[in-house]
C-alpha atoms as a PDB file:
ATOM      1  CA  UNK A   1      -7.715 -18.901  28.920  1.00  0.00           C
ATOM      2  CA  UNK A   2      -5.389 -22.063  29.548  1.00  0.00           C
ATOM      3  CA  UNK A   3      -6.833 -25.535  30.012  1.00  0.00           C
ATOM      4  CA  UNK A   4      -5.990 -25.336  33.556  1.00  0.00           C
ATOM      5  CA  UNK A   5      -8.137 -22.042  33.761  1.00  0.00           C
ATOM      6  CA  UNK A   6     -10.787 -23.518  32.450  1.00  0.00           C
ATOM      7  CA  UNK A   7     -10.803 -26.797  33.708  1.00  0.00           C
ATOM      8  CA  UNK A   8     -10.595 -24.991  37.140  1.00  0.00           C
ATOM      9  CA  UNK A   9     -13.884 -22.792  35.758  1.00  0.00           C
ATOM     10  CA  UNK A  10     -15.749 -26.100  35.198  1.00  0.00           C
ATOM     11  CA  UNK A  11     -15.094 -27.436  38.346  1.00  0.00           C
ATOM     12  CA  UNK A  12     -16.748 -24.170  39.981  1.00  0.00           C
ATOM     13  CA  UNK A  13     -19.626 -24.084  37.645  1.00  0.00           C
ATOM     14  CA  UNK A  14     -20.207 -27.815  38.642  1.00  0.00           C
ATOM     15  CA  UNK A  15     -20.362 -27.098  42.140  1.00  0.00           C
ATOM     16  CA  UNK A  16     -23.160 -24.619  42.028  1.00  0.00           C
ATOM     17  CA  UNK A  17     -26.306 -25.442  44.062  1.00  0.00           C
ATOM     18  CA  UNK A  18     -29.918 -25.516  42.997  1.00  0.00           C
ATOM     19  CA  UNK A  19     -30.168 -21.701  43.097  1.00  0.00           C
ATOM     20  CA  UNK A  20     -27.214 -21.780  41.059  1.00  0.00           C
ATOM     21  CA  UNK A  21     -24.753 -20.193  43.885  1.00  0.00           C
ATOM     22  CA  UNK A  22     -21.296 -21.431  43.965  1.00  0.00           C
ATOM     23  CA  UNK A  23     -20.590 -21.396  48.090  1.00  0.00           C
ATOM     24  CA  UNK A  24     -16.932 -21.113  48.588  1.00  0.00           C
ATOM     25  CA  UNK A  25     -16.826 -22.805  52.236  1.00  0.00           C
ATOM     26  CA  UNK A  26     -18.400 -26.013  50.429  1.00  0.00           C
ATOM     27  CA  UNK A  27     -15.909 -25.292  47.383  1.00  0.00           C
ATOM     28  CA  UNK A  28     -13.280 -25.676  49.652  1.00  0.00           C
ATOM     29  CA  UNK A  29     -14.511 -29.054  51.595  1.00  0.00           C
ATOM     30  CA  UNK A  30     -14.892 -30.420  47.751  1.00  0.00           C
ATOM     31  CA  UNK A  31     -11.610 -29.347  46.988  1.00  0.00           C
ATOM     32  CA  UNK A  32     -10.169 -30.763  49.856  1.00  0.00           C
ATOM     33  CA  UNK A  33     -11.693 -34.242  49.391  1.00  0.00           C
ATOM     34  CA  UNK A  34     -10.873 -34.285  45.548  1.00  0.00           C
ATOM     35  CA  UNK A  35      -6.918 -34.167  45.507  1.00  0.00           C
ATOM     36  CA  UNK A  36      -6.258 -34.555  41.870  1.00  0.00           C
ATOM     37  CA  UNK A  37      -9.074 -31.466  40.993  1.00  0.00           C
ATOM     38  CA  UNK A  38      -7.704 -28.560  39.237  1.00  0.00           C
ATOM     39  CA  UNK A  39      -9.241 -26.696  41.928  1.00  0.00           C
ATOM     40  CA  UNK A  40      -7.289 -28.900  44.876  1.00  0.00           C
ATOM     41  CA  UNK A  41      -3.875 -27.364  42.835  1.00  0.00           C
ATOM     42  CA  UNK A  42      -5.037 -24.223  42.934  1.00  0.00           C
ATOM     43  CA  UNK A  43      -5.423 -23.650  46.524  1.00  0.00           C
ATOM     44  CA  UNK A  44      -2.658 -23.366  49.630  1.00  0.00           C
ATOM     45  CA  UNK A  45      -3.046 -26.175  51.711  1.00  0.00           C
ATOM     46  CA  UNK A  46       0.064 -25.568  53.778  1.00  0.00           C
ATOM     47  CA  UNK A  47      -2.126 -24.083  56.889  1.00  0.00           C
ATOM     48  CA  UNK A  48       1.253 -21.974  58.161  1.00  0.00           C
ATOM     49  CA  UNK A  49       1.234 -20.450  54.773  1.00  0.00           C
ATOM     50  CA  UNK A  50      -2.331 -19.902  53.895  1.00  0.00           C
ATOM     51  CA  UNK A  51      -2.675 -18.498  57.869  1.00  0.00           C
ATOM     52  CA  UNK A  52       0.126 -15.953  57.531  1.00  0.00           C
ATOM     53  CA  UNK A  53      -1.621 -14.952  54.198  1.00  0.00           C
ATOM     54  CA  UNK A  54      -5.083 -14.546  55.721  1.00  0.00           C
ATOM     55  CA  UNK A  55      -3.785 -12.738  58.231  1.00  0.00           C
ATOM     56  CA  UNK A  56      -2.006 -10.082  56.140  1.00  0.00           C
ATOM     57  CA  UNK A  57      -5.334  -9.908  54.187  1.00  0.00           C
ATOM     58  CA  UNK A  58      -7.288  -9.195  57.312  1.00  0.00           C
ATOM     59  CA  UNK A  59      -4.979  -6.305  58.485  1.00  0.00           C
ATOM     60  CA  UNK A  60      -5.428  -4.887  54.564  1.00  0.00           C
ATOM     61  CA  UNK A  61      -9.357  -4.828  55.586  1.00  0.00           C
ATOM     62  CA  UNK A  62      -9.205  -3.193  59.404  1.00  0.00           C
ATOM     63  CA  UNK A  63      -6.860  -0.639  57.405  1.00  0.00           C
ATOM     64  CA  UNK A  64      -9.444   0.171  54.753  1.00  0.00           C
ATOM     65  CA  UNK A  65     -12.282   0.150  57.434  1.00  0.00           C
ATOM     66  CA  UNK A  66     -10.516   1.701  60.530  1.00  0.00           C
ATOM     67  CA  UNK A  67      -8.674   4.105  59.334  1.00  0.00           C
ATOM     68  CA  UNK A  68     -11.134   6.478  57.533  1.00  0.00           C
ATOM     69  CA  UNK A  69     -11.866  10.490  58.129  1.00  0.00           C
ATOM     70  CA  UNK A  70     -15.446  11.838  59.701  1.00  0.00           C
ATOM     71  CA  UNK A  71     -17.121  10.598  56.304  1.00  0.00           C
ATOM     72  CA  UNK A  72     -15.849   6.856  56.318  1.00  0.00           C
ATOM     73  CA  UNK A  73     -13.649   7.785  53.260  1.00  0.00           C
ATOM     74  CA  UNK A  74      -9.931   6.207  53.423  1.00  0.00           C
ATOM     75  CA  UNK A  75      -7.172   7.946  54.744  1.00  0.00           C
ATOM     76  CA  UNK A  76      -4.406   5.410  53.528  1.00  0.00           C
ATOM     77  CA  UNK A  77      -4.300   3.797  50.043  1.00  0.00           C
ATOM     78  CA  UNK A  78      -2.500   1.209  48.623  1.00  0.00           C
ATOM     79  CA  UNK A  79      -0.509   1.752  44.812  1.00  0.00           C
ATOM     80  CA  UNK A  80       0.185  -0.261  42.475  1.00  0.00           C
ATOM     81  CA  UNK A  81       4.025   0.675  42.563  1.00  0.00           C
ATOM     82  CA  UNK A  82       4.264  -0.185  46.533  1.00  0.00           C
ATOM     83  CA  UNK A  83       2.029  -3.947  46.120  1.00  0.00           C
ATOM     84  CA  UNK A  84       5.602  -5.725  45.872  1.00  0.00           C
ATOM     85  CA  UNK A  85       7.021  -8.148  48.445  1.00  0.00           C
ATOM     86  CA  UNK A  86       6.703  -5.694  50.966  1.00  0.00           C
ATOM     87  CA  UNK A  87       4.005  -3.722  49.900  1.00  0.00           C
ATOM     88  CA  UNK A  88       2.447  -1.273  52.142  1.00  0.00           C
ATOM     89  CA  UNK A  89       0.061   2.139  52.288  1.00  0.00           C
ATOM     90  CA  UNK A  90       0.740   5.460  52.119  1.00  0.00           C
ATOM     91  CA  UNK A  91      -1.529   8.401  53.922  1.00  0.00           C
ATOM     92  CA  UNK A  92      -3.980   9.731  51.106  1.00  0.00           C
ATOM     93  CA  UNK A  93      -3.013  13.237  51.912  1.00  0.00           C
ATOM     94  CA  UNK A  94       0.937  13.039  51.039  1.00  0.00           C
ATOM     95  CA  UNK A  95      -0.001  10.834  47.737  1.00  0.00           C
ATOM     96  CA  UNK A  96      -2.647  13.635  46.239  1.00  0.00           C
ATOM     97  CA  UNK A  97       0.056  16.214  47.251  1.00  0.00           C
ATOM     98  CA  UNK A  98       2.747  14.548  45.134  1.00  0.00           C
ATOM     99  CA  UNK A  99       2.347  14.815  41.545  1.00  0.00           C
ATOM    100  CA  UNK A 100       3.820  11.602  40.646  1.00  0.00           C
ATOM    101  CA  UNK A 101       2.200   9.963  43.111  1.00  0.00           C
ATOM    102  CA  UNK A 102      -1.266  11.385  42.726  1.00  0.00           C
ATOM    103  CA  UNK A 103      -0.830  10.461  39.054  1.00  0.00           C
ATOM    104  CA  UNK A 104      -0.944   6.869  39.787  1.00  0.00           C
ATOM    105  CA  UNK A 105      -3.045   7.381  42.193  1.00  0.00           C
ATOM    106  CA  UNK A 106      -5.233   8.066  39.036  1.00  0.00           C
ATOM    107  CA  UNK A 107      -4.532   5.410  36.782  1.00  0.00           C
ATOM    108  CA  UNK A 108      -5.142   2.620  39.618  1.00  0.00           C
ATOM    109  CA  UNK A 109      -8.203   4.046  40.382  1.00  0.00           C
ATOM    110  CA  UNK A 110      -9.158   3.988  36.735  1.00  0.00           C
ATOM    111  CA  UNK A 111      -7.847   0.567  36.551  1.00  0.00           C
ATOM    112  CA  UNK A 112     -10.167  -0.160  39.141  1.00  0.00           C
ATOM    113  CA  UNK A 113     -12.858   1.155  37.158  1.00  0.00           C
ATOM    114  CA  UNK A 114     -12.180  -0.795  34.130  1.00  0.00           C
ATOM    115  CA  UNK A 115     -12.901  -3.671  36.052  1.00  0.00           C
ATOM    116  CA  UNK A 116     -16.042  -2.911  37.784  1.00  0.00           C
ATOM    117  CA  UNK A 117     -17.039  -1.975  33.835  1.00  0.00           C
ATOM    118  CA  UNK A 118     -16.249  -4.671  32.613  1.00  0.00           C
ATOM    119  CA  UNK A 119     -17.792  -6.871  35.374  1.00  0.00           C
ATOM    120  CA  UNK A 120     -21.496  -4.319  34.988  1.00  0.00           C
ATOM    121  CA  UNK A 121     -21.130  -3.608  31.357  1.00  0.00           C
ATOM    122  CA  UNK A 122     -24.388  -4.689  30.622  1.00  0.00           C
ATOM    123  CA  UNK A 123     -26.335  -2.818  33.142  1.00  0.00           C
ATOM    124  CA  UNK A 124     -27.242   0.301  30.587  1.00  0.00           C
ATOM    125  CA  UNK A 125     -27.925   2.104  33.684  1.00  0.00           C
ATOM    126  CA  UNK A 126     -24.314   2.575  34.423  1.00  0.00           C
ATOM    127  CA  UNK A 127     -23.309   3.886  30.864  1.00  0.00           C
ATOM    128  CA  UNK A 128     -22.816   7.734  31.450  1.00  0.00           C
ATOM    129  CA  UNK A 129     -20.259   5.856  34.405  1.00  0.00           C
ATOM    130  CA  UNK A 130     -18.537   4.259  31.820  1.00  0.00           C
ATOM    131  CA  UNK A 131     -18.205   7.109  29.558  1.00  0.00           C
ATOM    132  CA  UNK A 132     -16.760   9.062  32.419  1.00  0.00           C
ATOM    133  CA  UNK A 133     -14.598   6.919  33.359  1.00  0.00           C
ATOM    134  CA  UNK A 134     -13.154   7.120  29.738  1.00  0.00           C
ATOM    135  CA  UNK A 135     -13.101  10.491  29.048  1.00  0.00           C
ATOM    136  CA  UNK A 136     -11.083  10.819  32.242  1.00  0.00           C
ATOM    137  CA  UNK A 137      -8.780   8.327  30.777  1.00  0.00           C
ATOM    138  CA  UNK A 138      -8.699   9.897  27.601  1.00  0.00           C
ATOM    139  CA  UNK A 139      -7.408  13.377  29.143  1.00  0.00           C
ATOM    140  CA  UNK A 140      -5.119  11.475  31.729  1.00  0.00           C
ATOM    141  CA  UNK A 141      -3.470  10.598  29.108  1.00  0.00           C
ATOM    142  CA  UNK A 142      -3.569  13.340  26.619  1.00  0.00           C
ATOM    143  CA  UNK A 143      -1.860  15.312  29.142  1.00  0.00           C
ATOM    144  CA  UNK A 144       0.624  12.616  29.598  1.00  0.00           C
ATOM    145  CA  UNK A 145       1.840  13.084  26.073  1.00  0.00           C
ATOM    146  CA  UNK A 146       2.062  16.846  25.996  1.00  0.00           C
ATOM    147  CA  UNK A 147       4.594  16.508  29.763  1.00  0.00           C
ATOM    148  CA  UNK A 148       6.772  14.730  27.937  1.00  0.00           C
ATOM    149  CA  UNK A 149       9.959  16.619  27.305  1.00  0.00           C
ATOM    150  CA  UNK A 150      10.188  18.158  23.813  1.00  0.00           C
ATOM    151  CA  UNK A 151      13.036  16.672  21.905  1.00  0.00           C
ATOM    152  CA  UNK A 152      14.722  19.269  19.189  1.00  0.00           C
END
């Protein structure tokens, strides 16, 4: 990590409470009140700014949670390839019917996985999870290799 990683990691830690829980509303109010804190430079302060961005990560939620079949499950996803400038989501049904599109489909979603692992490594309970999750991996891209074209 860089110093300004870490020193922003200390200032969290410090700011835990007696239960050791760092509250992010009280992070903020320290942040605001301590200017030259790693933490202060870390954070938008421009309210236009940080508003416009709040609000775009609102409508990403009432997507995810309003837009969902009979079973709750999503019915538009976000990719990797569209999370650019302009970013956007695509219905679930024309991405698992496109090949190219269902195939990084895949590899966010095991992406995703890697970093739940790596968050819940520890909990043994979740280990035949894990070794899912990398056999998939392991045959995602096996069959990778063998589409690519043959060269004579």
């Amino acid at each position: 990590m860089s110093d300004r990683t870490d020193s922003i990691s200390d200032e969290l830690i410090k700011l835990r409470d007696d239960e050791g829980r760092i509250n992010p509303a009280k992070a903020v109010k320290w942040a605001r009140k301590n200017t030259k804190s790693h933490l202060h430079s870390a954070l938008i302060w421009d309210d236009a700014v940080a508003g416009e961005q709040y609000r775009i990560w609102q409508i990403r939620t009432l997507i995810a949670v309003h837009i969902t079949d009979s079973d709750g499950g999503r019915r538009f996803v976000s990719l990797s390839i569209d999370r650019t400038a302009d970013g956007g989501y695509r219905p679930i049904g024309e991405v698992l019917e496109k090949p190219d599109l269902r195939a990084v489909l895949l590899a966010d979603a095991l992406a995703e996985l890697k970093r739940v692992e790596s968050r819940y490594k520890f909990l043994q309970e979740l280990s035949e999870v894990w070794q899912a999750t990398h056999s998939v991996d392991r045959r995602r891209k096996v069959q990778a290799v063998a589409e690519l074209p043959k060269t004579a």
